[in-house]
C-alpha atoms as a PDB file:
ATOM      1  CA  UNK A   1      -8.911  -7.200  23.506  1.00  0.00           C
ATOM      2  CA  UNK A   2      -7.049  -4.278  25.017  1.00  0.00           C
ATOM      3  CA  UNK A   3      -3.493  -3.858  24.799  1.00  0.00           C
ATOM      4  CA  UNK A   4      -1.277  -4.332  28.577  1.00  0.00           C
ATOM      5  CA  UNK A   5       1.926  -4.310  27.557  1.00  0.00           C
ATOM      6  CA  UNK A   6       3.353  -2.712  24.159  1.00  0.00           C
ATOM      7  CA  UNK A   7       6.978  -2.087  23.276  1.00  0.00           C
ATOM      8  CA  UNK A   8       6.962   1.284  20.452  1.00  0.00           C
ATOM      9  CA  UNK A   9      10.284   1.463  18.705  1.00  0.00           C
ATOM     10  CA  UNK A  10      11.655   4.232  16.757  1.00  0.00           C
ATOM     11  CA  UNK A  11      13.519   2.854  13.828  1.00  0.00           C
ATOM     12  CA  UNK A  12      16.286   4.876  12.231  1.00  0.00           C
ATOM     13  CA  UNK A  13      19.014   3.650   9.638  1.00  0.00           C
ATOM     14  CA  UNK A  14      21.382   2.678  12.853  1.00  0.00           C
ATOM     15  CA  UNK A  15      19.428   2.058  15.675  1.00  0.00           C
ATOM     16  CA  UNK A  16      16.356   0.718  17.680  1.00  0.00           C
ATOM     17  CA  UNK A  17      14.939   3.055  20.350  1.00  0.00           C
ATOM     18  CA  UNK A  18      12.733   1.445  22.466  1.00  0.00           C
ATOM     19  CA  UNK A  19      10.224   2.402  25.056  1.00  0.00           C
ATOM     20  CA  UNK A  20       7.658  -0.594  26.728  1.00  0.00           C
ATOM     21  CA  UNK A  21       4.813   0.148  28.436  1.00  0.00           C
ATOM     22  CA  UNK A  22       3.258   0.586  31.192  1.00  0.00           C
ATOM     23  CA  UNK A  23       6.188  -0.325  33.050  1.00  0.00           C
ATOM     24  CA  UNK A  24       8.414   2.807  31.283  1.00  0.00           C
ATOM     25  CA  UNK A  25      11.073   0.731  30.549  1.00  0.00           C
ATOM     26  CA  UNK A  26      13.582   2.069  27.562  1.00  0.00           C
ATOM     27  CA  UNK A  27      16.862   0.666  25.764  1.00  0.00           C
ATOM     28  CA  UNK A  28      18.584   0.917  22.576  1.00  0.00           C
ATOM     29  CA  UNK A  29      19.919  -2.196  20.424  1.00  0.00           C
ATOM     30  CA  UNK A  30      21.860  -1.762  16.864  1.00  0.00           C
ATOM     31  CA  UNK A  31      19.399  -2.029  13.408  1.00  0.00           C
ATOM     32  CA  UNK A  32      21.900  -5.286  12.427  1.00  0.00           C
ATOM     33  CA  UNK A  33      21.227  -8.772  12.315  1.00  0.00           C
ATOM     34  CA  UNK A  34      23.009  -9.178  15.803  1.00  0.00           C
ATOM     35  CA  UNK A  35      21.358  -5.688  17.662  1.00  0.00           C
ATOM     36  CA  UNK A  36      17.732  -7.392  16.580  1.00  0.00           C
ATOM     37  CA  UNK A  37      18.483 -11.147  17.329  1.00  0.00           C
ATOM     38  CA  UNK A  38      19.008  -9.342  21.076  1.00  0.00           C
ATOM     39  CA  UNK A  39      15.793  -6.894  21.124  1.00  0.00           C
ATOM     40  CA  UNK A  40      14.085 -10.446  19.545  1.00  0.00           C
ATOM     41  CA  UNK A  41      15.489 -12.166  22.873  1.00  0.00           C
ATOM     42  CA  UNK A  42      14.521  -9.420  25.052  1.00  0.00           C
ATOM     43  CA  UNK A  43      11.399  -9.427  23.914  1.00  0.00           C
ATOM     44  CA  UNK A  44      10.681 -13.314  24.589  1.00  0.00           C
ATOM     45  CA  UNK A  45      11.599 -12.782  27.816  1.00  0.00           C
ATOM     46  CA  UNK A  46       9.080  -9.918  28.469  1.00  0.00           C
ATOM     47  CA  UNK A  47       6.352 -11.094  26.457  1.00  0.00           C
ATOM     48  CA  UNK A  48       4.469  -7.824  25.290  1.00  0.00           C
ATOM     49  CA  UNK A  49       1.068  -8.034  23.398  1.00  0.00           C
ATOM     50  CA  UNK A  50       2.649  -5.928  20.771  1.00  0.00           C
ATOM     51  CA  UNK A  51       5.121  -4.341  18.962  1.00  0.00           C
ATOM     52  CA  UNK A  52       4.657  -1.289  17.183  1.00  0.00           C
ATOM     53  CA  UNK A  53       7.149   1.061  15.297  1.00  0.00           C
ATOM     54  CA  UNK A  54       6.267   3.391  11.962  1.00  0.00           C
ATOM     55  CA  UNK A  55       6.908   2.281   8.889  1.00  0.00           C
ATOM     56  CA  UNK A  56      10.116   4.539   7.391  1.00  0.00           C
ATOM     57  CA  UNK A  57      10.435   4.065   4.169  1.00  0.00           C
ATOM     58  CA  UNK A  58      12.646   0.137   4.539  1.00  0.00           C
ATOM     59  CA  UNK A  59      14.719   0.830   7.668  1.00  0.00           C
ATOM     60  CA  UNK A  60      12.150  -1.214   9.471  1.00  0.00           C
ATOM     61  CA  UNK A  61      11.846  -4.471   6.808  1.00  0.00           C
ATOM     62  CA  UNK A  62      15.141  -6.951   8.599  1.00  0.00           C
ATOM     63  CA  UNK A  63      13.125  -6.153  11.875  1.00  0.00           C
ATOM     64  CA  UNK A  64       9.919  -6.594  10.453  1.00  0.00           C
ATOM     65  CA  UNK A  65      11.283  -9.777   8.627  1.00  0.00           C
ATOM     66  CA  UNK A  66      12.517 -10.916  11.923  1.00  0.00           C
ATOM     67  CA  UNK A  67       9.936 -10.586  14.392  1.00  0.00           C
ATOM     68  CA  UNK A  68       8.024 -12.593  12.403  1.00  0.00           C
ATOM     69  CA  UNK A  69       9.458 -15.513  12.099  1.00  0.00           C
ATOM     70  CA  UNK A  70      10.183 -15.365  15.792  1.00  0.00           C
ATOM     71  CA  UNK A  71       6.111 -15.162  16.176  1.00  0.00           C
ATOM     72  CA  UNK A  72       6.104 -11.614  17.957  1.00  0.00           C
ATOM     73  CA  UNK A  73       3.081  -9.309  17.048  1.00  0.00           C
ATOM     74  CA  UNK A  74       3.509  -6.872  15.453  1.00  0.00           C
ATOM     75  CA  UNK A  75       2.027  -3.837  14.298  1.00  0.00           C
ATOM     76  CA  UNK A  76       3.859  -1.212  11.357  1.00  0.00           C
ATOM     77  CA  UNK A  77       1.889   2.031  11.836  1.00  0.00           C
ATOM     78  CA  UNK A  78       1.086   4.717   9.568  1.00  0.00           C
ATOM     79  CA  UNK A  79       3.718   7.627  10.357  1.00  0.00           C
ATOM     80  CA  UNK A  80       1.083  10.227   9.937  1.00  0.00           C
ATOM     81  CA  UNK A  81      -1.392   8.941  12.456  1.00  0.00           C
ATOM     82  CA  UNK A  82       1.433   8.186  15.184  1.00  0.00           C
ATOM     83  CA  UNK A  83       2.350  12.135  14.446  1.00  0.00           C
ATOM     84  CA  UNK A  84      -1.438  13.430  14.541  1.00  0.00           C
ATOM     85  CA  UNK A  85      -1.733  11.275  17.889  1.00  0.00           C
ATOM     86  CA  UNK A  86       1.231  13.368  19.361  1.00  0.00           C
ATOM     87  CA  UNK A  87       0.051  17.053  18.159  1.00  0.00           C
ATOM     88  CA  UNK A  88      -3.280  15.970  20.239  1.00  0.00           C
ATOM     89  CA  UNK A  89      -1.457  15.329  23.052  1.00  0.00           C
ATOM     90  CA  UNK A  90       0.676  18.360  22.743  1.00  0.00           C
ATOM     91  CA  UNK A  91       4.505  16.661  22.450  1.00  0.00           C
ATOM     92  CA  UNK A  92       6.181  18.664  20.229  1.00  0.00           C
ATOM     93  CA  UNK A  93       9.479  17.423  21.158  1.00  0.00           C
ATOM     94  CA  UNK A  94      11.388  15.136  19.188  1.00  0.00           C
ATOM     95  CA  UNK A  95      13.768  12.766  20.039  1.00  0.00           C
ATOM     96  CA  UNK A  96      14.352   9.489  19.750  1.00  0.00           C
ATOM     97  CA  UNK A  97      13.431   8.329  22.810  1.00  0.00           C
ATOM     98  CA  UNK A  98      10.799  10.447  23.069  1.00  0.00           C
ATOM     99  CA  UNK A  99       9.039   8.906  19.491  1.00  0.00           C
ATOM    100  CA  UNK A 100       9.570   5.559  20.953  1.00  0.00           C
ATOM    101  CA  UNK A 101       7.002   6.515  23.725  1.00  0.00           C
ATOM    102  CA  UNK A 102       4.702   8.451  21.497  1.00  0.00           C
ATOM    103  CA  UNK A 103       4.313   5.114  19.356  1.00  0.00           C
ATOM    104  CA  UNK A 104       4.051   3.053  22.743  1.00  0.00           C
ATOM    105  CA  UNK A 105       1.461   5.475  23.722  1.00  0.00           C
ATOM    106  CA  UNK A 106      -0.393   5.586  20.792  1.00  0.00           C
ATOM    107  CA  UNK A 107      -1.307   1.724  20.867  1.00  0.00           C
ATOM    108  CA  UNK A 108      -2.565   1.711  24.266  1.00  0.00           C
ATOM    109  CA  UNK A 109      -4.768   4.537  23.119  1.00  0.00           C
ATOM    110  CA  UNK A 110      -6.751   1.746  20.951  1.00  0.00           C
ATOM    111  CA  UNK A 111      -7.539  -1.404  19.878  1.00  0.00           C
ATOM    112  CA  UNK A 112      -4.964  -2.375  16.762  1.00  0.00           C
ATOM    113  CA  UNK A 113      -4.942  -5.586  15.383  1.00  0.00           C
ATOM    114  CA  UNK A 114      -0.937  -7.723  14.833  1.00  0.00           C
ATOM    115  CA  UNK A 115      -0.138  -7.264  11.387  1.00  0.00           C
ATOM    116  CA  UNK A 116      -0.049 -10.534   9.646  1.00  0.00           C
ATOM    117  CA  UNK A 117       2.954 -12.108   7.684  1.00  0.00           C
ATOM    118  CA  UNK A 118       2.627 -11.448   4.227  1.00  0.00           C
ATOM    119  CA  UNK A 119       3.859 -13.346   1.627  1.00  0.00           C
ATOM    120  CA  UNK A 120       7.483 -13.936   0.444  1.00  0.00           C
ATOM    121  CA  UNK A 121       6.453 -13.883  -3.157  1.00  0.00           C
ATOM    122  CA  UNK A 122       3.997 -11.128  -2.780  1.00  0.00           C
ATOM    123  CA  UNK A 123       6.949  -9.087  -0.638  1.00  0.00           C
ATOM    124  CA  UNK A 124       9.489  -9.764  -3.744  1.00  0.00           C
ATOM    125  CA  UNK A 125       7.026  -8.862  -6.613  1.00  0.00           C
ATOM    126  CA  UNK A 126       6.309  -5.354  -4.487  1.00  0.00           C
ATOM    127  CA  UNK A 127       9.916  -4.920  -4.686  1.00  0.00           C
ATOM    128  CA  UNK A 128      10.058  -5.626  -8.434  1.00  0.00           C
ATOM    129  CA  UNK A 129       7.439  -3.284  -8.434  1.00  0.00           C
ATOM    130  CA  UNK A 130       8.923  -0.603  -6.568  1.00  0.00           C
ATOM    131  CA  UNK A 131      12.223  -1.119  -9.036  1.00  0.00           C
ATOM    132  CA  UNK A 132      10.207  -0.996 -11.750  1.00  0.00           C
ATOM    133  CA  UNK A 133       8.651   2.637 -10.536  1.00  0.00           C
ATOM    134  CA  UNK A 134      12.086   4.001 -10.185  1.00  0.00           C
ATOM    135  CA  UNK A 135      13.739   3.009 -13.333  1.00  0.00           C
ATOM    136  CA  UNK A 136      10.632   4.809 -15.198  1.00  0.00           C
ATOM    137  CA  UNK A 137      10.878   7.670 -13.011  1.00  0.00           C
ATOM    138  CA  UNK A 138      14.950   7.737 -13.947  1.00  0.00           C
ATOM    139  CA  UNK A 139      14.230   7.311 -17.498  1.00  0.00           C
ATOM    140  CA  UNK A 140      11.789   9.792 -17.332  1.00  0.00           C
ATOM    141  CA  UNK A 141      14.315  12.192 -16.278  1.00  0.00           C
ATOM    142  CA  UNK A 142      16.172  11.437 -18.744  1.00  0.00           C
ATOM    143  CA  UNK A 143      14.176  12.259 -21.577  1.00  0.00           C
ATOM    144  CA  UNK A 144      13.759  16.120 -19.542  1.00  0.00           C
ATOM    145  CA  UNK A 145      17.521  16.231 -19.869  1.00  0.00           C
ATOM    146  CA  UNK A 146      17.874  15.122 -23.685  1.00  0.00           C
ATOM    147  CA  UNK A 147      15.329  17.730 -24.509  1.00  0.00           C
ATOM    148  CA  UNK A 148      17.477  20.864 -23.489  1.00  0.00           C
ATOM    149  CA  UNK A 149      20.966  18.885 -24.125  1.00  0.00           C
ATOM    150  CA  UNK A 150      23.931  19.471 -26.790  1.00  0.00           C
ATOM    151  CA  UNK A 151      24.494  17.008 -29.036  1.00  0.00           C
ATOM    152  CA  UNK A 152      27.919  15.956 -27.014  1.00  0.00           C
ATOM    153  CA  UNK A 153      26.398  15.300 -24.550  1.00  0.00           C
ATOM    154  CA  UNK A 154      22.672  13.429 -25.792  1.00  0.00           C
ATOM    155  CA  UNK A 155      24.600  10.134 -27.188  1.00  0.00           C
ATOM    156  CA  UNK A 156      25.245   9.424 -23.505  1.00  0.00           C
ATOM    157  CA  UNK A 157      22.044  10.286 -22.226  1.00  0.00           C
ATOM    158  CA  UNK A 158      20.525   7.875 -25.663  1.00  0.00           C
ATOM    159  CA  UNK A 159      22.406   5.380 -23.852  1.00  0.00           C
ATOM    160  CA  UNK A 160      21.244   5.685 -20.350  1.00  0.00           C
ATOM    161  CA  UNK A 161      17.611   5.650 -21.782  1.00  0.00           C
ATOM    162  CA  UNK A 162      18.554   2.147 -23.455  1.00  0.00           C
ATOM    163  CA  UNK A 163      19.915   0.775 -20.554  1.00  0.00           C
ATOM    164  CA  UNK A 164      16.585   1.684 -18.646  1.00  0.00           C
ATOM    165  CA  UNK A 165      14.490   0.396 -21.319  1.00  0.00           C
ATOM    166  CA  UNK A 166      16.549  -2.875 -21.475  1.00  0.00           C
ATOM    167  CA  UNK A 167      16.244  -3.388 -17.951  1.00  0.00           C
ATOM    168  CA  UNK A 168      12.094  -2.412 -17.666  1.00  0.00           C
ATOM    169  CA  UNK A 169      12.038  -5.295 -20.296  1.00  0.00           C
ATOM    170  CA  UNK A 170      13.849  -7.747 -18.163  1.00  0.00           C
ATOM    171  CA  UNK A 171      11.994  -6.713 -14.868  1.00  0.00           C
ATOM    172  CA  UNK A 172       8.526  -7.522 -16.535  1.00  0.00           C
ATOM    173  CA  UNK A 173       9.536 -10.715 -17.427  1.00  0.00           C
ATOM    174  CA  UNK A 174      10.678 -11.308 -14.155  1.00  0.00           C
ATOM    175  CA  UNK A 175       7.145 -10.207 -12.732  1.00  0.00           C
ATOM    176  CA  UNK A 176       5.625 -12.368 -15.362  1.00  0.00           C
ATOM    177  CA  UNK A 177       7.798 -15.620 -14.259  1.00  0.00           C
ATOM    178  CA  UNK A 178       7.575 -14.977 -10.495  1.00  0.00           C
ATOM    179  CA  UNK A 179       3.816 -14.777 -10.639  1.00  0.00           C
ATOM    180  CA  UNK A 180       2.996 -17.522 -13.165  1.00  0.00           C
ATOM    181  CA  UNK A 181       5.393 -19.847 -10.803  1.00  0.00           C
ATOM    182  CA  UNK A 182       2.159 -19.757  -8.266  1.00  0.00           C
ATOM    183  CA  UNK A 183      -0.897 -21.134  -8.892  1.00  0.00           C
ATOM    184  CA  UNK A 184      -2.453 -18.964  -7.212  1.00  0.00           C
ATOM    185  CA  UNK A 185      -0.832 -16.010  -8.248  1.00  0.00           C
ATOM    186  CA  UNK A 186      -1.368 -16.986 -11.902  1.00  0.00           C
ATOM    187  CA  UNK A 187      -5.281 -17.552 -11.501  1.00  0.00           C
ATOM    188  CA  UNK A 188      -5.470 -14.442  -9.701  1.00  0.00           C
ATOM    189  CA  UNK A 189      -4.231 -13.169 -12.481  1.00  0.00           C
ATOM    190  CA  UNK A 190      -6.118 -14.113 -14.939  1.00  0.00           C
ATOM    191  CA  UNK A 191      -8.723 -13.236 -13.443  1.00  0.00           C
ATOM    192  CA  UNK A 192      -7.957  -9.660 -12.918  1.00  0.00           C
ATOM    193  CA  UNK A 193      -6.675  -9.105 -16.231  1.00  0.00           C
ATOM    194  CA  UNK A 194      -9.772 -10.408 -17.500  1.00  0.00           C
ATOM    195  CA  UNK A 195     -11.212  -7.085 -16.942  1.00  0.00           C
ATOM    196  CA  UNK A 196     -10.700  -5.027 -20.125  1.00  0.00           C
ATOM    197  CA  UNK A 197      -8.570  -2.014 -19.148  1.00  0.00           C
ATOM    198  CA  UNK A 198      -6.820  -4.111 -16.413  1.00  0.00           C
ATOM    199  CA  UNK A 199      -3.085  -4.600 -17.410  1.00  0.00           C
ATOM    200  CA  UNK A 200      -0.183  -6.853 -16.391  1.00  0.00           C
ATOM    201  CA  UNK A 201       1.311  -4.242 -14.309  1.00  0.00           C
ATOM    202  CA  UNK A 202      -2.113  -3.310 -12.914  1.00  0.00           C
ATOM    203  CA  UNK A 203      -2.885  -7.080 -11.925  1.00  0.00           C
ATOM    204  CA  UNK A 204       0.539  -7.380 -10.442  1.00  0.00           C
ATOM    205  CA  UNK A 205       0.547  -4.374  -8.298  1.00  0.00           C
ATOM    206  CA  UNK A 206      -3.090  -4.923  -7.034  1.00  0.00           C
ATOM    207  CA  UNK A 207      -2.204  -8.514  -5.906  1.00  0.00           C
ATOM    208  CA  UNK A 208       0.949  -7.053  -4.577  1.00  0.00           C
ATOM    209  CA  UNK A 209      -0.561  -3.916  -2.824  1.00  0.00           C
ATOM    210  CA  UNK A 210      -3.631  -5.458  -1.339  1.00  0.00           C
ATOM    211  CA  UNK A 211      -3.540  -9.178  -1.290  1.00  0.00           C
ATOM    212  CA  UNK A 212      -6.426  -8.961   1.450  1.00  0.00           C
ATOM    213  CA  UNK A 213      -8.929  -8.029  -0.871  1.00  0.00           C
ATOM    214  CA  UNK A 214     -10.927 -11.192  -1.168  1.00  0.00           C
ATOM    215  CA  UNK A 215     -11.078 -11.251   2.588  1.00  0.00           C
ATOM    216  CA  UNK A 216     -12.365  -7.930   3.363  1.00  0.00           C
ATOM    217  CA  UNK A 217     -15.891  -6.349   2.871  1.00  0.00           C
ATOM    218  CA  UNK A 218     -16.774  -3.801   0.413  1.00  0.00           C
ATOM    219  CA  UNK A 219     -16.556  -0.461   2.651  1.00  0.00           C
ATOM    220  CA  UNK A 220     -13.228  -2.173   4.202  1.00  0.00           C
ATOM    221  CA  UNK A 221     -11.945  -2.595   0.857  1.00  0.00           C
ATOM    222  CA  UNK A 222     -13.053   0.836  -0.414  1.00  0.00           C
ATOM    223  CA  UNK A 223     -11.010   2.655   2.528  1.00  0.00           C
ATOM    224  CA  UNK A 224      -7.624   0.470   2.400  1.00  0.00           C
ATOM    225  CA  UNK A 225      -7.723   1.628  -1.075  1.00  0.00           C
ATOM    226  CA  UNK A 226      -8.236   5.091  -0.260  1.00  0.00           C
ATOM    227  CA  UNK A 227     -11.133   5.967  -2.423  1.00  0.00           C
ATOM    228  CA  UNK A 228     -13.902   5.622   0.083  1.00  0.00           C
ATOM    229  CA  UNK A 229     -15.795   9.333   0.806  1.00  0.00           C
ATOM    230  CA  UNK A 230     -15.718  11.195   4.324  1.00  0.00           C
ATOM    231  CA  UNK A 231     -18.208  13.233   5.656  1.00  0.00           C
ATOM    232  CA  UNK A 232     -17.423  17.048   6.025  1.00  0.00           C
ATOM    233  CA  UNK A 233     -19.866  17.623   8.190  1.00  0.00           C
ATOM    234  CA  UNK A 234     -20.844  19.774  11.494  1.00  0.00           C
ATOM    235  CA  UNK A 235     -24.079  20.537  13.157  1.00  0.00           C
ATOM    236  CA  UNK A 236     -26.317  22.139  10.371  1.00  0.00           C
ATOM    237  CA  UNK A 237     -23.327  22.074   7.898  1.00  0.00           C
ATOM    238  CA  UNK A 238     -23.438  19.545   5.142  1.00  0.00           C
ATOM    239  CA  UNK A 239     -19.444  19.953   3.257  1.00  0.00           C
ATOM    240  CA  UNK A 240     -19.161  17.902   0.509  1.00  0.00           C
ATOM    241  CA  UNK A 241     -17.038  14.272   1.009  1.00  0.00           C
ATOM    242  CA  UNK A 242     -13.322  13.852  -0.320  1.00  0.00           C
ATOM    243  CA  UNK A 243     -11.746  10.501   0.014  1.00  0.00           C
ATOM    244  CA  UNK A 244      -8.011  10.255   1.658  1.00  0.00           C
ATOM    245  CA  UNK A 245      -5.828   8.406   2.919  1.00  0.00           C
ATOM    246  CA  UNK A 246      -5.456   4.248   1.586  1.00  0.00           C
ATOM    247  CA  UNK A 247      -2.888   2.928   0.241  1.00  0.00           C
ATOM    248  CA  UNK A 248      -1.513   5.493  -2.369  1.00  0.00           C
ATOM    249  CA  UNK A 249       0.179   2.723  -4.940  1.00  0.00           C
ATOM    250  CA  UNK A 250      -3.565   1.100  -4.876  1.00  0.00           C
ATOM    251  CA  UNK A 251      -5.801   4.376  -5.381  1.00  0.00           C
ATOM    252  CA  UNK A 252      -2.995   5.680  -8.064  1.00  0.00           C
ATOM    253  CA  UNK A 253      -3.080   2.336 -10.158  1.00  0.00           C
ATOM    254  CA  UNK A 254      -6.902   2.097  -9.713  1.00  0.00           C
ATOM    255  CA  UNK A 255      -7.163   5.681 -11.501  1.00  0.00           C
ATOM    256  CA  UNK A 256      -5.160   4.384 -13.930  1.00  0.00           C
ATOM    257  CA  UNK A 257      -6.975   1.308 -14.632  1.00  0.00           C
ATOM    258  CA  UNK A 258     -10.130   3.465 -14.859  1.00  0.00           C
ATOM    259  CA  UNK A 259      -8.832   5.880 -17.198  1.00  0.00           C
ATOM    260  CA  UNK A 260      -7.971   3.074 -19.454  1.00  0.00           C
ATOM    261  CA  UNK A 261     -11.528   1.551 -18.489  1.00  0.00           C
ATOM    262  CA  UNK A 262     -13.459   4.796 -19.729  1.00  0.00           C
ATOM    263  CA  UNK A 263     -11.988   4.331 -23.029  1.00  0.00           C
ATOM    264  CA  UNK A 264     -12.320   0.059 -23.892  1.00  0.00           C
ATOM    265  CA  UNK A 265     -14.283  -1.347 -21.673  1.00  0.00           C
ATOM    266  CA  UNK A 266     -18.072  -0.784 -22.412  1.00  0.00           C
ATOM    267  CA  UNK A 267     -19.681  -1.614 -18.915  1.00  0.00           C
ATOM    268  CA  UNK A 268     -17.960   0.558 -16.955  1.00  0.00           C
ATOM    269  CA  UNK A 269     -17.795   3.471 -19.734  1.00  0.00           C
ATOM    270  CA  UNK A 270     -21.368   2.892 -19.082  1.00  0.00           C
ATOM    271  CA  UNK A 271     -21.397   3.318 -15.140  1.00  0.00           C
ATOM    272  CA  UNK A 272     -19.750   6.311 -16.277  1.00  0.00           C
ATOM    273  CA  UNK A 273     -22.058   7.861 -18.215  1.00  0.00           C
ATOM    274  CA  UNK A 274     -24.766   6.687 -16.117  1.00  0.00           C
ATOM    275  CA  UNK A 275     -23.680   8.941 -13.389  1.00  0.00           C
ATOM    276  CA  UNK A 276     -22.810  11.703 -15.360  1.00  0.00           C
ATOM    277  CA  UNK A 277     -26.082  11.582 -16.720  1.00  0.00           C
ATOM    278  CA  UNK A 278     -27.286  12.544 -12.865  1.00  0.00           C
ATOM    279  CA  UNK A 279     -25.012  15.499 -12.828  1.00  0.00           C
ATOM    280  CA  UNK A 280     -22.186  14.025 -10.925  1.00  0.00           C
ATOM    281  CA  UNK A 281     -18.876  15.993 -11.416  1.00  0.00           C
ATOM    282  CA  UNK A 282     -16.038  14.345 -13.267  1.00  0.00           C
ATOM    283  CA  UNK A 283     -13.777  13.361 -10.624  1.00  0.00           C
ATOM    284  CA  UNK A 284     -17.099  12.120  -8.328  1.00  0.00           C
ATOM    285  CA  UNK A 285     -18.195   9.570 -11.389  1.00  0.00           C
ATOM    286  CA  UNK A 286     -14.636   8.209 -11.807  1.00  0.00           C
ATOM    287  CA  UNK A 287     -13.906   7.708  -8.334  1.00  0.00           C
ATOM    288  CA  UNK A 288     -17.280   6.208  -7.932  1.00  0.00           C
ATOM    289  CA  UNK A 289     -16.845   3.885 -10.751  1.00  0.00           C
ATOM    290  CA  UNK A 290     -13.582   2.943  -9.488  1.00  0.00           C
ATOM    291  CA  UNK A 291     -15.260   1.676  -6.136  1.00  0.00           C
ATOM    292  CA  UNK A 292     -17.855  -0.286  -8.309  1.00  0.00           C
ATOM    293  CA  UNK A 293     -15.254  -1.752  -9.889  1.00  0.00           C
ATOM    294  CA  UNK A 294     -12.690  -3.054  -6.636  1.00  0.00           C
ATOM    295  CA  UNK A 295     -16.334  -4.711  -5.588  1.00  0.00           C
ATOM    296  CA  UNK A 296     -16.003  -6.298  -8.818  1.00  0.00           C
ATOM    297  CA  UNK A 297     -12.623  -7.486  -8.432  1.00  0.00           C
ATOM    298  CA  UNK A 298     -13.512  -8.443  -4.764  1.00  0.00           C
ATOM    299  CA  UNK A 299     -16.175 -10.458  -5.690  1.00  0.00           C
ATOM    300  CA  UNK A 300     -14.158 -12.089  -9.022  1.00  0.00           C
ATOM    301  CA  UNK A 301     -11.347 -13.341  -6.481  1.00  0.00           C
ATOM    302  CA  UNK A 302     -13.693 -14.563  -4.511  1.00  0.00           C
ATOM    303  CA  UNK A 303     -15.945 -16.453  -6.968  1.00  0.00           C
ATOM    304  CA  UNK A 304     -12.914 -17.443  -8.929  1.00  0.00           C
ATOM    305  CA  UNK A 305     -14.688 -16.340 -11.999  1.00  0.00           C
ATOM    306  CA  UNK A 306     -13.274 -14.035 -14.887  1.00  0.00           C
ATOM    307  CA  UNK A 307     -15.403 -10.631 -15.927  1.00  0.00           C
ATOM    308  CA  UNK A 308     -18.374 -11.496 -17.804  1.00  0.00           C
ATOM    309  CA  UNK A 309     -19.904  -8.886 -19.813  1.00  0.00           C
ATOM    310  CA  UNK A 310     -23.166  -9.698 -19.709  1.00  0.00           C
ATOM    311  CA  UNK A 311     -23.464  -9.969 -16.298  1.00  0.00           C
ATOM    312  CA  UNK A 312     -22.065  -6.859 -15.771  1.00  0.00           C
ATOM    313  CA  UNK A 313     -23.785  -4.768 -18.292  1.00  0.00           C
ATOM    314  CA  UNK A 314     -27.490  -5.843 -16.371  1.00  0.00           C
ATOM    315  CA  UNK A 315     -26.010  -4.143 -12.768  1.00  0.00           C
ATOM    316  CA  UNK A 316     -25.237  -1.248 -14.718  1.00  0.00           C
ATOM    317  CA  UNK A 317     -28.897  -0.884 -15.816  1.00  0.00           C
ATOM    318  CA  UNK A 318     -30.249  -1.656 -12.717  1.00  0.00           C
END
């Protein structure tokens, strides 16, 4: 169904810049509780078939949060296709006003479908997630530092690397406890982590990342992910395909799982070698394998059935 009237926000730390269309209306409310309860009653009254803003990096999750609950559609859009769309139409300027309209724009331009509401549990175990991403990355850091240090100064940075350690430890178990307080969440799972290679951490951020993945078909699934191959291709030119874009937290902890894969897990060490054995190029197998195996998962969430070896060793002959 196409799109009559849209509202495109830009969302900044302080504010909500607003821009409806067709009608050109703009405005301005606060990014508090109060400034969106307002732009939430403004919008009942005007009743838009969307709103869309760009997802920037939190600022937008109290609005997000609250348009929700208040039933508005809504639609979070990818920052870099909302900047794409205005280099083809040759706005250059920035402002905030100006973005708002851009956005606006940009949905009329196509069909986009609401975003649903996702999950409070699944929203706090992303953000246990995320935590747990930047207290490695910290700790990481530290470890550079301790290298090159004096000794007056390493017993402090010893101790900052025990504090991170203690609190990685207590940040897993609360990953472990918030998912195995859900049925669901706890079959899930199991099931995923009954893939050899597939880790806690892995299950968790898959579930988290892409809880749509039972629901979606296998190309679907493939491109959310980001590991689905484009065509390079024009007139009698045949360029070879490179996958991009996805969801980067999925495709990163997919080519982790798959490096851990090539190593324990005999089926898929076999899809491996079975395209390797046809000449493909490192990368090309891995990534290919790593589709094979998100059908897999697909189809285990579905089924509600754990990985069976057997089963899966006759494909990979096939």
């Amino acid at each position: 169904m196409s799109l009559r009237s849209v509202i495109g926000i830009d969302v900044s730390k302080l504010s909500l810049d607003f821009c409806r269309l067709p009608d050109g209306q703009r405005g301005k409310f606060k990014n508090s509780p109060e400034g969106i309860d307002s732009f939430i009653r403004s919008v009942a009254e005007q009743k838009p078939d969307l709103v869309i803003y760009e997802a920037t990096g939190g600022y937008q999750n109290m609005l997000t949060e609250a348009l929700f609950k208040a039933g508005v559609p809504l639609k979070v859009a990818n920052p870099k296709h909302i900047r794409d769309f205005a280099r083809s139409l040759g706005r250059l300027g920035k402002t905030d006003a100006i973005d708002a309209e851009i956005i606006a724009r940009f949905a009329l331009s196509r069909d986009i479908i609401a975003d649903q509401p996702k999950d409070p549990a699944l929203i706090q175990l992303s953000g246990l997630l995320a935590r747990r991403d930047q207290l490695n990355a910290m700790m990481t850091m530290e470890k550079g530092h301790r290298e090159h240090s004096s000794d007056s100064i390493r017993a402090a940075i010893e101790a900052n690397i025990a504090i991170f350690k203690s609190q990685l430890r207590d940040l897993e178990r609360n990953i472990e406890q918030l998912i195995h307080s859900r049925q669901d969440l706890k079959q899930a799972d199991e099931i995923l982590q009954s893939i050899p290679g597939v880790g806690p951490i892995s299950s968790a951020t898959i579930m988290a990342e892409m809880p749509e993945l039972p629901h979606l078909g296998r190309k679907q699934a493939a491109a959310l992910a980001g590991v689905a191959p484009f065509n390079r291709d024009s007139g009698q030119y045949r360029g070879q395909r490179h996958i991009c874009g996805g969801r980067g937290k999925v495709r990163n902890i997919l080519y982790c799982i798959m490096r851990t894969c090539l190593i324990h897990n005999p089926v898929i060490k076999m899809w491996y070698e079975g395209l390797r054995a046809k000449g493909k190029a490192y990368k090309v197998a891995v990534i290919a394998c790593v589709r094979k195996l998100l059908t897999v998962m697909r189809a285990m969430l579905i089924s509600n059935s754990m990985w069976d070896i057997q089963r899966y060793q006759r494909s990979a002959t096939k």
